[in-house]
Protein backbone atom coordinates (compact mmCIF):
# COMPACT_ATOMS: atom_id res chain seq x y z
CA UNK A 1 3.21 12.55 2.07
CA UNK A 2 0.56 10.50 0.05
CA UNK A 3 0.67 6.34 -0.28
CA UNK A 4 -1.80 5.07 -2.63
CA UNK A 5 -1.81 1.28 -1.96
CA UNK A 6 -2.93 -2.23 -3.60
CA UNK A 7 -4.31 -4.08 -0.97
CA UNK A 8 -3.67 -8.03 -0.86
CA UNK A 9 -5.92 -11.36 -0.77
CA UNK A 10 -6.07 -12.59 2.58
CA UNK A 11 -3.82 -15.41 4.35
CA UNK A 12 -3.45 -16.88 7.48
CA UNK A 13 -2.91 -15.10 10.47
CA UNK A 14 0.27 -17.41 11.14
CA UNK A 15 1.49 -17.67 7.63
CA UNK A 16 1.68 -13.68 8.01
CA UNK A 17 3.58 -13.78 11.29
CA UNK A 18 5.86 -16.39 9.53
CA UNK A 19 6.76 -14.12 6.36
CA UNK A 20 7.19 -10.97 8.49
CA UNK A 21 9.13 -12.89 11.44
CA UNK A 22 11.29 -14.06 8.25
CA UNK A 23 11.96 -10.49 6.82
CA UNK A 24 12.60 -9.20 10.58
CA UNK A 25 15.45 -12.18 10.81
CA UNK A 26 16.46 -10.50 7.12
CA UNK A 27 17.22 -6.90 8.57
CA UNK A 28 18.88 -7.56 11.41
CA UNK A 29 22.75 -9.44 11.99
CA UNK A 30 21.69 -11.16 15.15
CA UNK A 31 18.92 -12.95 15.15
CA UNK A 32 19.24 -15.93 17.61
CA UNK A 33 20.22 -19.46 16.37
CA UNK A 34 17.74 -22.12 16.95
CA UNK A 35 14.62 -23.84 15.97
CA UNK A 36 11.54 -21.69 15.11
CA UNK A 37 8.70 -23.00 17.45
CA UNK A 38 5.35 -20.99 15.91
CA UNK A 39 3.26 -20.73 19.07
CA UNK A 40 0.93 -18.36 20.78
CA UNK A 41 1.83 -15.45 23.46
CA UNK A 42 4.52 -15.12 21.99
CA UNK A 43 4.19 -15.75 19.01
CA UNK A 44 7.41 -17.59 18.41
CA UNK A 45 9.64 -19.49 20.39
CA UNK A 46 13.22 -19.59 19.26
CA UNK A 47 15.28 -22.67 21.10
CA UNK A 48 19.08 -22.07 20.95
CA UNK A 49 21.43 -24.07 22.78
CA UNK A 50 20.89 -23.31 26.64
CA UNK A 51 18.49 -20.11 25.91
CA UNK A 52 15.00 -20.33 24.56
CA UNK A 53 13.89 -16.30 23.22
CA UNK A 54 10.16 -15.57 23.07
CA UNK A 55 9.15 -13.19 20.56
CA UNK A 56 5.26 -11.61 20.53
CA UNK A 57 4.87 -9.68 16.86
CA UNK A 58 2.57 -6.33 17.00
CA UNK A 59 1.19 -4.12 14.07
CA UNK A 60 1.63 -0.05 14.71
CA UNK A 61 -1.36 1.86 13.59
CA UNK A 62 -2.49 5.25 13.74
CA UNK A 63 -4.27 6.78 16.41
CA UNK A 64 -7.66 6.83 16.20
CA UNK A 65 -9.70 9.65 17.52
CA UNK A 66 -12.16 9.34 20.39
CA UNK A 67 -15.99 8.63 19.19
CA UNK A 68 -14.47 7.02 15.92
CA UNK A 69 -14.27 3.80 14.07
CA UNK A 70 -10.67 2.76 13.87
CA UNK A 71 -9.37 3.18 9.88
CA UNK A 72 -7.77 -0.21 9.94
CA UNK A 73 -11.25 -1.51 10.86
CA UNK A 74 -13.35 -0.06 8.16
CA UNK A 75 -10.61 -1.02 5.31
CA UNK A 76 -10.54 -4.89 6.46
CA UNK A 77 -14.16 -4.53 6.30
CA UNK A 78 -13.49 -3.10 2.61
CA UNK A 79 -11.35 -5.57 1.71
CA UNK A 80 -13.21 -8.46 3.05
CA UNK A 81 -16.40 -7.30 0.27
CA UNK A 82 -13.92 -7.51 -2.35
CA UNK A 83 -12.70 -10.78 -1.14
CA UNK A 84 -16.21 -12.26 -0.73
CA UNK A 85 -16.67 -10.00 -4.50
CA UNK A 86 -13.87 -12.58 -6.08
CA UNK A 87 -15.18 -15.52 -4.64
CA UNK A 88 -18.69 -15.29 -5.89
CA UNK A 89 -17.72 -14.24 -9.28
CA UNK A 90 -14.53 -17.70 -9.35
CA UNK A 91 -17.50 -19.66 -8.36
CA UNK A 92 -19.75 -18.79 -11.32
CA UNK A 93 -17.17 -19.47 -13.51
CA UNK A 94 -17.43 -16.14 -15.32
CA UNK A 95 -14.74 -14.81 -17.71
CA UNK A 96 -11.18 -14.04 -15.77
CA UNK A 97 -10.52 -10.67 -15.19
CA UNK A 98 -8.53 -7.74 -12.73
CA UNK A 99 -11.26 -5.57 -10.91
CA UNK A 100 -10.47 -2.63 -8.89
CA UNK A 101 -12.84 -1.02 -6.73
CA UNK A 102 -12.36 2.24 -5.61
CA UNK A 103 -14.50 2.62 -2.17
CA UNK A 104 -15.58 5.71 -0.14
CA UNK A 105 -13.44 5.60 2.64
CA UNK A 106 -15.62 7.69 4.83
CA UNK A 107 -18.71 4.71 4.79
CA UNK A 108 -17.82 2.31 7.06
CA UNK A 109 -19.42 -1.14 6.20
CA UNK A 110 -21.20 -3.07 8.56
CA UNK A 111 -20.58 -7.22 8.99
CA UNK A 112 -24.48 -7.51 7.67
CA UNK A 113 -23.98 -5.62 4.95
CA UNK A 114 -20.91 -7.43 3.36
CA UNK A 115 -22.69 -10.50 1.30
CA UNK A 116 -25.13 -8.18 -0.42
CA UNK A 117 -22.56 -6.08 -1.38
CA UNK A 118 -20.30 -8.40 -2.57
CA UNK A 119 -22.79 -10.04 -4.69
CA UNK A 120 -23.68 -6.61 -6.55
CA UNK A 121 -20.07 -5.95 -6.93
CA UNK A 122 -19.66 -9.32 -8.66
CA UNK A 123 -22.41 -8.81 -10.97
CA UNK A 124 -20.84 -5.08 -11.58
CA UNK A 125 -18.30 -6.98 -12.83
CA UNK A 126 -20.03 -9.32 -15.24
CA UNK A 127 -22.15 -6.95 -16.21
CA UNK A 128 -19.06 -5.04 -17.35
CA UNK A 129 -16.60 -7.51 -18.73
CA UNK A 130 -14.52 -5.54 -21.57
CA UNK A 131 -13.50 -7.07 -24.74
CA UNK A 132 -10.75 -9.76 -24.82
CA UNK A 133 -7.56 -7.73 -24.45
CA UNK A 134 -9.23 -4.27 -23.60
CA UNK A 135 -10.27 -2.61 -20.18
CA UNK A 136 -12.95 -0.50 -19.23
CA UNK A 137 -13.57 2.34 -15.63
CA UNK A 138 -17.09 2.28 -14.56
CA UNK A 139 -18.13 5.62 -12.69
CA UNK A 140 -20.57 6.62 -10.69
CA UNK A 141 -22.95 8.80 -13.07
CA UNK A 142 -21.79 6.06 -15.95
CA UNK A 143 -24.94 6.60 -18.96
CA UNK A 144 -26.07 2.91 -18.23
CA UNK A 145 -28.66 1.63 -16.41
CA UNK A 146 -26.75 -0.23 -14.07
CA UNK A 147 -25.84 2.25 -11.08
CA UNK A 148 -23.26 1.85 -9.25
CA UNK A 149 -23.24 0.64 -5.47
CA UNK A 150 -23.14 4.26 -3.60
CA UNK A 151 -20.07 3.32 -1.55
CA UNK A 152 -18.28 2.53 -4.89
CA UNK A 153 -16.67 5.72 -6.78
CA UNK A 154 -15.46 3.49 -9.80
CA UNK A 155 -14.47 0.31 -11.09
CA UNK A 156 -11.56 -0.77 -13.16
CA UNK A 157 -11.71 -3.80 -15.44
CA UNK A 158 -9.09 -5.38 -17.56
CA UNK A 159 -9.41 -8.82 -19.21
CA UNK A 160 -6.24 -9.88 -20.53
CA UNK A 161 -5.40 -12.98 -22.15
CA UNK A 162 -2.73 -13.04 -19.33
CA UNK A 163 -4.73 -13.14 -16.66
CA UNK A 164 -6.10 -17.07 -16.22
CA UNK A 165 -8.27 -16.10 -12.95
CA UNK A 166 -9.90 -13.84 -11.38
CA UNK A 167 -8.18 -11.32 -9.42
CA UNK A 168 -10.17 -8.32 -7.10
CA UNK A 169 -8.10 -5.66 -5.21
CA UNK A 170 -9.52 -2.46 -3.44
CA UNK A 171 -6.61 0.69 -3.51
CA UNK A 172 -6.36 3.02 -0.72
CA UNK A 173 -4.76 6.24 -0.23
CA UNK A 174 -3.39 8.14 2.75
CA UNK A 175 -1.64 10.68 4.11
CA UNK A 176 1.47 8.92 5.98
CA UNK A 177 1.75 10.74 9.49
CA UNK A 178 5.30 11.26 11.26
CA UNK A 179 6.18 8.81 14.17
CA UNK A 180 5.93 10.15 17.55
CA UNK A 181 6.84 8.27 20.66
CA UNK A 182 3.38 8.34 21.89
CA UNK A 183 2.94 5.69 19.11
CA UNK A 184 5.62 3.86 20.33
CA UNK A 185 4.43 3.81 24.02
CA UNK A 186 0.84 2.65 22.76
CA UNK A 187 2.60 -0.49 21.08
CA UNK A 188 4.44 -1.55 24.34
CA UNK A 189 1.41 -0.29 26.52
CA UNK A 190 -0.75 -3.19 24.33
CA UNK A 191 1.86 -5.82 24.60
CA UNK A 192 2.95 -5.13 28.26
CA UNK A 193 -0.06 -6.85 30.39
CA UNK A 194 1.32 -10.23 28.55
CA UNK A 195 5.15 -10.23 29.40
CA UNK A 196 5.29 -11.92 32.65
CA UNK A 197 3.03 -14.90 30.76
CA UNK A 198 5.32 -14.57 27.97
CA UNK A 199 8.38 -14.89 30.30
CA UNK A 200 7.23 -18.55 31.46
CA UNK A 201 8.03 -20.06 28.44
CA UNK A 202 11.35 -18.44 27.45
CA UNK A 203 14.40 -16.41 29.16
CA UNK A 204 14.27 -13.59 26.75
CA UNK A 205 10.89 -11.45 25.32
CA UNK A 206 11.65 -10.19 22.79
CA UNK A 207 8.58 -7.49 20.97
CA UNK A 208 8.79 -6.44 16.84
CA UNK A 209 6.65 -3.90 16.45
CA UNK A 210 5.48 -3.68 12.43
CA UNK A 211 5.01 -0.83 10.57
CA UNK A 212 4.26 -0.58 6.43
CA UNK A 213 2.59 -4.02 6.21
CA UNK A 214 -0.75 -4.44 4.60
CA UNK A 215 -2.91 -1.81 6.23
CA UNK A 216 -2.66 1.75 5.12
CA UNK A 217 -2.67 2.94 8.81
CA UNK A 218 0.90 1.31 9.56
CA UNK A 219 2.63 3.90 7.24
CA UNK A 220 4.63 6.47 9.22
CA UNK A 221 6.96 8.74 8.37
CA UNK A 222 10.38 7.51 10.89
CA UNK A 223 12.13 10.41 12.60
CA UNK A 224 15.46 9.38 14.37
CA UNK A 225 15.49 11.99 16.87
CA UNK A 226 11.93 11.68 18.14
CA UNK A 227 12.98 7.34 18.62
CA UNK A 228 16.49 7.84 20.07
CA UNK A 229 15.81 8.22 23.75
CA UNK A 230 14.72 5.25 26.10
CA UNK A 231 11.79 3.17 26.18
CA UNK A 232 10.24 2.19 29.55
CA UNK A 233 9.11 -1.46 29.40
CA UNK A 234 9.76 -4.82 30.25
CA UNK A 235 10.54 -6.69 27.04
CA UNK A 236 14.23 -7.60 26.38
CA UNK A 237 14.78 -5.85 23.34
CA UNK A 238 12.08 -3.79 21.46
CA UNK A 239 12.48 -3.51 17.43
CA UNK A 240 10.65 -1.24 15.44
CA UNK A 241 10.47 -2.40 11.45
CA UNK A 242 9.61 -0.87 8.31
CA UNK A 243 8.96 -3.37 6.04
CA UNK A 244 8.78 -1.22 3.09
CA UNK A 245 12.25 0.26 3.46
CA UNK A 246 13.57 -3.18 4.81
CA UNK A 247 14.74 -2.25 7.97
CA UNK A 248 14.60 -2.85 11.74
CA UNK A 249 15.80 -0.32 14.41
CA UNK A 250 16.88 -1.62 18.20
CA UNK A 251 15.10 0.90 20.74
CA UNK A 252 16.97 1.80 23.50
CA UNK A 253 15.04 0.36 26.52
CA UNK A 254 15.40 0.37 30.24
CA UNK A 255 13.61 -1.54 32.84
CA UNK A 256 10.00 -0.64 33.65
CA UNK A 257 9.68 -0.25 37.66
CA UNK A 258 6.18 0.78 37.38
């Protein structure tokens, strides 16, 4: 299976917790009563009457292979130049328009290398600006003196009288890989180090792993079989959550006496 994906402007690391702790309370009927305490390890506390639950939020990516720069970390490095891209072009005050850039995937781009390439790809941009109410794809080999950046393979612009700011995205694509529980096990694995520490602050631990959120390596195919047998670990209850599809699944977990 393919996903081709629009990726998002950044927020806050809490304000993302927040919305996907809020569509986790959405998919599931019992989600404990209380007041939401955002804090850190876990990440929230929930006080009920007489019980406090603790519960630490993880992201489930792909595995990456040994030697190798892990996906996730080459397309927030991606996004992050288009990002930077948006905010030099807002600040010049330049004509509002919709840019996508479509990247090589296989270049990953280095922290030093993200201001001078976000300052070409906002003069791409207003170098390029179509006509009011028109768009225009800039390719590589484009008959114009201006080359394109070789990590970009083309461009999209669109200036519509609708569109009153400037907004820059960066589409992916991927093939979306079946679940295994191998992927499961590395989620807990990462997460299991912390639950004593979690455990002082709450009498339940509580771990929501997330899968289809922003990052094109959290897409997985689900297979019911492969996640109906137990879970070794420690946590309280384990939930695994596609966001895309809208739902959370309870794993069935046992006590870890390792």
């Amino acid at each position: 299976m393919v996903l081709t994906k629009q990726s998002d402007m950044t927020a806050s690391k809490k304000d993302v917790e927040t919305w996907r702790l809020q569509r986790f309370k959405s998919f599931i009927a019992n989600f404990p009563e209380g007041e939401v305490e955002p804090t850190e390890e876990p990440d929230f506390l929930i006080r009920g009457h007489g019980r406090i639950v603790g519960i630490e939020l993880t992201d489930l990516h792909r595995q990456t292979p040994l030697g190798q720069i892990p996906e996730q970390a080459s397309e927030a490095m991606r996004k992050r130049v288009v990002a930077r891209a948006q905010e030099i072009y807002k600040n010049r005050q330049l004509q509002p328009v919709m840019a996508s850039f479509f990247l090589d995937d296989r270049i990953h781009i280095r922290k030093s290398e993200v201001e001078a390439l976000a300052e070409e790809f906002a003069e791409l941009i207003a170098a390029n600006c179509p006509a009011p109410n028109s768009s225009i794809e800039v390719q590589q080999g484009w008959e114009d003196r201006r080359a394109l950046p070789s990590i970009l393979h083309s461009v999209s612009i669109h200036r519509l009288d609708v569109v009153t700011k400037p907004f820059f995205s960066s589409p992916g694509a991927t093939w979306v890989a079946a679940i295994t529980r191998e992927d499961v096990k590395r989620a807990l694995s990462s997460k299991e180090p912390k639950y004593r520490s979690y455990r002082t602050k709450c009498d339940e631990a509580w771990l929501v792993i997330n899968t289809d959120i922003e990052s094109i390596t959290t897409y997985f195919e689900f297979d019911h079989e492969v996640l109906g047998g137990p879970f070794c670990t420690q946590f309280d209850r384990v939930f695994l959550v596609q966001h895309f599809a809208g739902k959370a699944y309870e794993l069935n977990v046992q006590a870890d006496d390792i």
